[in-house]
C-alpha atoms as a PDB file:
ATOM      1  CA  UNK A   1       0.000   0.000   0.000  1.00  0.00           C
ATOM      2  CA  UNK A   2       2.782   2.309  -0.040  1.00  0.00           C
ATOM      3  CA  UNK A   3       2.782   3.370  -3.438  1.00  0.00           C
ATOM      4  CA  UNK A   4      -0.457   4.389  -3.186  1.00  0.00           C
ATOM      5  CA  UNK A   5       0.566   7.008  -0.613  1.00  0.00           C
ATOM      6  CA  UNK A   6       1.914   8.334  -4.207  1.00  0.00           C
ATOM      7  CA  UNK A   7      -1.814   9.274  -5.179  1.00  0.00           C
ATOM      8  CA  UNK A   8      -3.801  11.636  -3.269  1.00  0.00           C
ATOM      9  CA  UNK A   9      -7.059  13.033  -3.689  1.00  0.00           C
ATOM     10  CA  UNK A  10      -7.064  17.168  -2.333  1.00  0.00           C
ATOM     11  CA  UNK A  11     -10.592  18.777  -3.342  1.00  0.00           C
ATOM     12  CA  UNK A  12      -7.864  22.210  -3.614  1.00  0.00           C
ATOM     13  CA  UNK A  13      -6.305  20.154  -6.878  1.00  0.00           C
ATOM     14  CA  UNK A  14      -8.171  18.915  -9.869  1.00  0.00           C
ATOM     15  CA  UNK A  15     -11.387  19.259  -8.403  1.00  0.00           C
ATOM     16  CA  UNK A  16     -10.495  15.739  -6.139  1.00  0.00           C
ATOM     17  CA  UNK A  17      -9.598  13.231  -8.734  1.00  0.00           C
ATOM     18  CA  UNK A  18      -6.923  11.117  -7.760  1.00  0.00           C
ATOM     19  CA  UNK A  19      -3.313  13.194  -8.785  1.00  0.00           C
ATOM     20  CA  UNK A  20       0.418  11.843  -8.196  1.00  0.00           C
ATOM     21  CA  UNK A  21       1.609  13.498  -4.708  1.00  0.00           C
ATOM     22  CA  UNK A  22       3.090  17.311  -5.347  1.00  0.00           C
ATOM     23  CA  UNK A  23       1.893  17.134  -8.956  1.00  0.00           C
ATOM     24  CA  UNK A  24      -1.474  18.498 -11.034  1.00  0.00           C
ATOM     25  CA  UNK A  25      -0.841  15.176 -13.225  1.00  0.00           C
ATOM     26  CA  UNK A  26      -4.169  13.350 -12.509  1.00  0.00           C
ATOM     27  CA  UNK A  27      -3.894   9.384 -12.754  1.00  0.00           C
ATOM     28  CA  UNK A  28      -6.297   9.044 -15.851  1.00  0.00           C
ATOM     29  CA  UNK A  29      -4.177  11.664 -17.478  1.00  0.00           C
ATOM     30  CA  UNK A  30      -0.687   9.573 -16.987  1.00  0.00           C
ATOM     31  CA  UNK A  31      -2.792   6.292 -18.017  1.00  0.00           C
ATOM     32  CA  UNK A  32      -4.408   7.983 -21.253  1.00  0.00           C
ATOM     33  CA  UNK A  33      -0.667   7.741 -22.875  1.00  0.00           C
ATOM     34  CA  UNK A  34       0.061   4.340 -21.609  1.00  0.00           C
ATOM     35  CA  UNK A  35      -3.303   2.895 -23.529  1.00  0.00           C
ATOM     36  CA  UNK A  36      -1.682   4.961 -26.243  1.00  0.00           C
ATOM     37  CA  UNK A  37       1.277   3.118 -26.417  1.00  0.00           C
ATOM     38  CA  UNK A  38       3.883   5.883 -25.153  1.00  0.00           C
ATOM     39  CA  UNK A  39       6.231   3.509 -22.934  1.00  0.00           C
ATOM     40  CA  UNK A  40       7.983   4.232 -19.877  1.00  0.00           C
ATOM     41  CA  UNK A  41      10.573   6.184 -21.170  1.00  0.00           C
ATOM     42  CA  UNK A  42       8.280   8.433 -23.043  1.00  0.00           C
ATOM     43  CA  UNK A  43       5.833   9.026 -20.139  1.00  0.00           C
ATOM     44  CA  UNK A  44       9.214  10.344 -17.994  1.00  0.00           C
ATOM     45  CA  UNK A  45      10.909  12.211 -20.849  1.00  0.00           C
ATOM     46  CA  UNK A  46       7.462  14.480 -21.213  1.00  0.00           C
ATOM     47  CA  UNK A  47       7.019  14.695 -17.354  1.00  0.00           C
ATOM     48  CA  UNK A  48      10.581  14.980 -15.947  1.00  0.00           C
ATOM     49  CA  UNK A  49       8.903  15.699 -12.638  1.00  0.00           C
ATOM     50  CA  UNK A  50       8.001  11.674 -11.926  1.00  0.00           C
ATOM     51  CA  UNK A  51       9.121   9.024 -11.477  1.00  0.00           C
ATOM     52  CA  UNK A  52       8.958   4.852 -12.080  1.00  0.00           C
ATOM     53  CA  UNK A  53       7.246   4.639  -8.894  1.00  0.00           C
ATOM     54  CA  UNK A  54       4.920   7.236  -9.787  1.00  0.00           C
ATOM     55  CA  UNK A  55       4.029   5.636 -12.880  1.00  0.00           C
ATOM     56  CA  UNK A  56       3.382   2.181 -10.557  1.00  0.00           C
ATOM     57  CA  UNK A  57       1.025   3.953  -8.075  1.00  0.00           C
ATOM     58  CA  UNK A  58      -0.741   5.132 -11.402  1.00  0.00           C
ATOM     59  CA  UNK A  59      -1.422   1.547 -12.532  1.00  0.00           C
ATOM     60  CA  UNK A  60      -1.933   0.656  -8.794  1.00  0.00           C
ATOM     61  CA  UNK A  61      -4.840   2.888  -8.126  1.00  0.00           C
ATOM     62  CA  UNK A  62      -6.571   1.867 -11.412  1.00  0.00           C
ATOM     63  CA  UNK A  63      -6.016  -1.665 -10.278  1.00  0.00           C
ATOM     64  CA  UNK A  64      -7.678  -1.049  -7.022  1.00  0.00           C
ATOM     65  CA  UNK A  65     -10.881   1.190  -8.337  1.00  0.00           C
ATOM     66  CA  UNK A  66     -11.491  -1.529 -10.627  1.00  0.00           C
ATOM     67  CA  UNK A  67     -11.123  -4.165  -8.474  1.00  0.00           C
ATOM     68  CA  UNK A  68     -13.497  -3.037  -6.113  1.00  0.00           C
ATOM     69  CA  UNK A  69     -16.261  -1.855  -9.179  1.00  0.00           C
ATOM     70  CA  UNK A  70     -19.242  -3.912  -8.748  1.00  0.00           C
ATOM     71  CA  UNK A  71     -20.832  -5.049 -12.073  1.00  0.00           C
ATOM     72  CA  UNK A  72     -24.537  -5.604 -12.242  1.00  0.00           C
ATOM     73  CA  UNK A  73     -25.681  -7.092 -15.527  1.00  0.00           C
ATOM     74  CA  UNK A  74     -28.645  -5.891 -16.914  1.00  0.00           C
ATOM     75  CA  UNK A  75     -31.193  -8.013 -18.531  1.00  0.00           C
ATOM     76  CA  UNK A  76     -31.545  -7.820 -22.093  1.00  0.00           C
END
């Protein structure tokens, strides 16, 4: 759990959504170039300000909030 101390959610930045600590970079907005295809090295060349473990508590979070989504099919 201690890359997700990475993430923080401040109601003073972005409105709440979930942001890597001392940064305006929200998670969705690091993940966005990831499903894009950018790799590592691209994501850290743009944003010099994080780092690897950044980038982990990123995919962490998203990990989590999906985990815990709860599905409920509908009928059809």
């Amino acid at each position: 759990m201690t890359e997700l101390a990475r993430i923080v959610l401040d109601p003073a930045v972005l409105v709440g959504k979930p942001v890597i600590r001392g940064t305006r970079l929200s998670v969705d907005f690091i993940i966005g170039p990831m499903a894009d295809g950018w790799s590592e090295a691209d994501i850290l060349r743009n944003y010099p300000g994080i780092s690897h473990e950044d980038l982990s508590a990123c995919l962490a979070y998203a990990r989590d909030v999906l985990r815990s989504e709860k599905i409920y099919p509908s009928a059809a």
